[in-house]
Protein backbone atom coordinates (compact mmCIF):
# COMPACT_ATOMS: atom_id res chain seq x y z
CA UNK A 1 -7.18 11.27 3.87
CA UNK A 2 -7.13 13.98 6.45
CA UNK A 3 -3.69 14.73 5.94
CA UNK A 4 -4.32 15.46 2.39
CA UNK A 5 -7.09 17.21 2.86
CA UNK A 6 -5.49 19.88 4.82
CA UNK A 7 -2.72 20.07 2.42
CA UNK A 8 -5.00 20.63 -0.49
CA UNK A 9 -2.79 17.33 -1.97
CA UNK A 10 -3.65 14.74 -4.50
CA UNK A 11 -3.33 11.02 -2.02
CA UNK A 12 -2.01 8.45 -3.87
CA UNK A 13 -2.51 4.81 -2.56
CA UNK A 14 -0.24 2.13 -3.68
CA UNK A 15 -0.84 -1.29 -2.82
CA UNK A 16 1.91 -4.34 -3.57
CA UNK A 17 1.38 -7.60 -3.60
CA UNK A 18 3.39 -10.76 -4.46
CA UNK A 19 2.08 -13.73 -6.36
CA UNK A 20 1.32 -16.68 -4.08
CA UNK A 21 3.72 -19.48 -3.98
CA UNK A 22 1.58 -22.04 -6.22
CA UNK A 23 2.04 -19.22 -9.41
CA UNK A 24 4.68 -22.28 -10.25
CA UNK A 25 1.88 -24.70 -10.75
CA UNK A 26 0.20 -22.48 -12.52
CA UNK A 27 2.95 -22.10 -15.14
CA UNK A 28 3.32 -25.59 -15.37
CA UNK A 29 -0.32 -26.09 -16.26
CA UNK A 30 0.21 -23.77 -19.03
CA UNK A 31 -1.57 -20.63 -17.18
CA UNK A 32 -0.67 -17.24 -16.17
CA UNK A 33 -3.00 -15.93 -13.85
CA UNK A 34 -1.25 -12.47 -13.40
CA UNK A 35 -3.53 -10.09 -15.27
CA UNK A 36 -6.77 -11.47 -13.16
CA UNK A 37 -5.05 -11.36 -10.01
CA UNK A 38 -4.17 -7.56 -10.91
CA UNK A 39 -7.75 -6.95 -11.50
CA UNK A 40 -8.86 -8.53 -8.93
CA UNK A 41 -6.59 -6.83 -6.14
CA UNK A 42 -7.19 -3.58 -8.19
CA UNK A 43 -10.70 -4.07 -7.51
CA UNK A 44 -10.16 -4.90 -3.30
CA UNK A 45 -8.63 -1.90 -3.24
CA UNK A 46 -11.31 0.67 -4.89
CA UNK A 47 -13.47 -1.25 -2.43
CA UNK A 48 -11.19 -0.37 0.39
CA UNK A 49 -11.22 3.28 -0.56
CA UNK A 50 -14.90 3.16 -1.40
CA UNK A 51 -16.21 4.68 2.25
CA UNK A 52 -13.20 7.34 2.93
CA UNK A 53 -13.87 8.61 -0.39
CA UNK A 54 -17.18 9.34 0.69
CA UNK A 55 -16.65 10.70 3.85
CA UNK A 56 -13.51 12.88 1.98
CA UNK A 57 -14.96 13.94 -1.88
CA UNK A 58 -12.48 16.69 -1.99
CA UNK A 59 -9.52 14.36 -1.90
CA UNK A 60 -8.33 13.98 -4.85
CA UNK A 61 -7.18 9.90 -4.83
CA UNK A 62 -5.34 8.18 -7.45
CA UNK A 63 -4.92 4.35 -6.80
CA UNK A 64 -1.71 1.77 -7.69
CA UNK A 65 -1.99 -1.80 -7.22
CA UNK A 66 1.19 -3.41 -8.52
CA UNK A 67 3.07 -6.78 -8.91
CA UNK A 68 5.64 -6.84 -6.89
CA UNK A 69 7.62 -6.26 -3.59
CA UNK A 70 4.93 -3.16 -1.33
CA UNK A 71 8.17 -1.85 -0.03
CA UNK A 72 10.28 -1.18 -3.46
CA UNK A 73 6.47 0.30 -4.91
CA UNK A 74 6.10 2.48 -1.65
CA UNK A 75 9.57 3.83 -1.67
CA UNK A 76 9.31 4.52 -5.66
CA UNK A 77 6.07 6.60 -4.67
CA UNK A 78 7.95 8.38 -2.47
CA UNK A 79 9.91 10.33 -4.38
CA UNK A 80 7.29 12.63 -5.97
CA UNK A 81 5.57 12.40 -2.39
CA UNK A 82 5.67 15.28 0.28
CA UNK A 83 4.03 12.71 3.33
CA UNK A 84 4.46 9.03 3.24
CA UNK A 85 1.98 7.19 5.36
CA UNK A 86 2.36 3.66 6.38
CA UNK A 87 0.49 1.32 8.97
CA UNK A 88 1.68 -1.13 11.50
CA UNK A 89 -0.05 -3.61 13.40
CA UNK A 90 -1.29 -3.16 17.19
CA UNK A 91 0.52 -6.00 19.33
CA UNK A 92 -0.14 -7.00 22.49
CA UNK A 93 3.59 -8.16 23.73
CA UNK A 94 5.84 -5.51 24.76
CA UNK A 95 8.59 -7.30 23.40
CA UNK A 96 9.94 -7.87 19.91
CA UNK A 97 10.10 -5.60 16.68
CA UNK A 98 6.69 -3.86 16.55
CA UNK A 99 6.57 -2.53 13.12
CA UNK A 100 7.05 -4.99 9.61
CA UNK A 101 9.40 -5.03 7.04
CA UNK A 102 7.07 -2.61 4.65
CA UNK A 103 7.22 -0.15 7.36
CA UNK A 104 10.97 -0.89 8.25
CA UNK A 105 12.31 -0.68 4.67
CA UNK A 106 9.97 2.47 4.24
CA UNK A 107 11.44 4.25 7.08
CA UNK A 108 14.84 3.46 6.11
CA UNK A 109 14.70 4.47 2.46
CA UNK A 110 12.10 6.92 1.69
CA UNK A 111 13.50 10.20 0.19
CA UNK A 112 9.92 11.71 2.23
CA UNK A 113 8.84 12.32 5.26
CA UNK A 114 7.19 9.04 7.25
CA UNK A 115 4.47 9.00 9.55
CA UNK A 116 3.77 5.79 10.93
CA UNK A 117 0.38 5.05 11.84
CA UNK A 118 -0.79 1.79 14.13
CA UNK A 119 -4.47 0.65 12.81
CA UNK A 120 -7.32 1.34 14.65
């Protein structure tokens, strides 16, 4: 939000998510639960944004939350994008890969710029 803030840009947030595993039973049972799980993780996400779009009203933020694979949907986003920004986790152990395979693929395949940012 900062970022975009200083460069006067529009911050789009994509989220992507996969269906769980027991989608299959679903199927079977003769239901698709697809379009409430979108609303519902469309919803998580406004909620996320909620307090930085308080404490940042000049940001201008669009929101995506979309079926399917987060790293595919981030790299798609960043091709109109002049910052990508993606998150890793803190860990504890000095050994072993410290970053996911979002952030990985991101890094690897983004046509932008990628800042990688560990939470808080």
């Amino acid at each position: 939000f900062d970022e975009a803030r200083r460069r006067e840009a529009t911050l789009t947030v994509v989220a992507g998510w996969n269906l769980p595993p027991s989608y299959v039973y679903s199927l079977a049972a003769g239901v698709d639960p697809r379009e409430e799980m979108s609303r519902e993780r469309a919803v998580a996400l406004t909620e996320v944004l909620r307090p930085w779009r308080e404490k940042y009203p000049d940001v201008e933020v669009t929101e995506a939350s979309r079926l399917g694979s987060p790293a595919n949907h981030l790299i798609d986003a960043a091709h109109e994008a002049s910052l990508v920004v993606v998150g890793r986790r803190l860990r504890r152990n000095p050994f072993g890969v410290h970053i996911g395979a979002v952030t990985h693929a991101v890094m690897h395949h983004a046509t932008a710029p990628v800042a990688v940012v560990a939470h808080a």
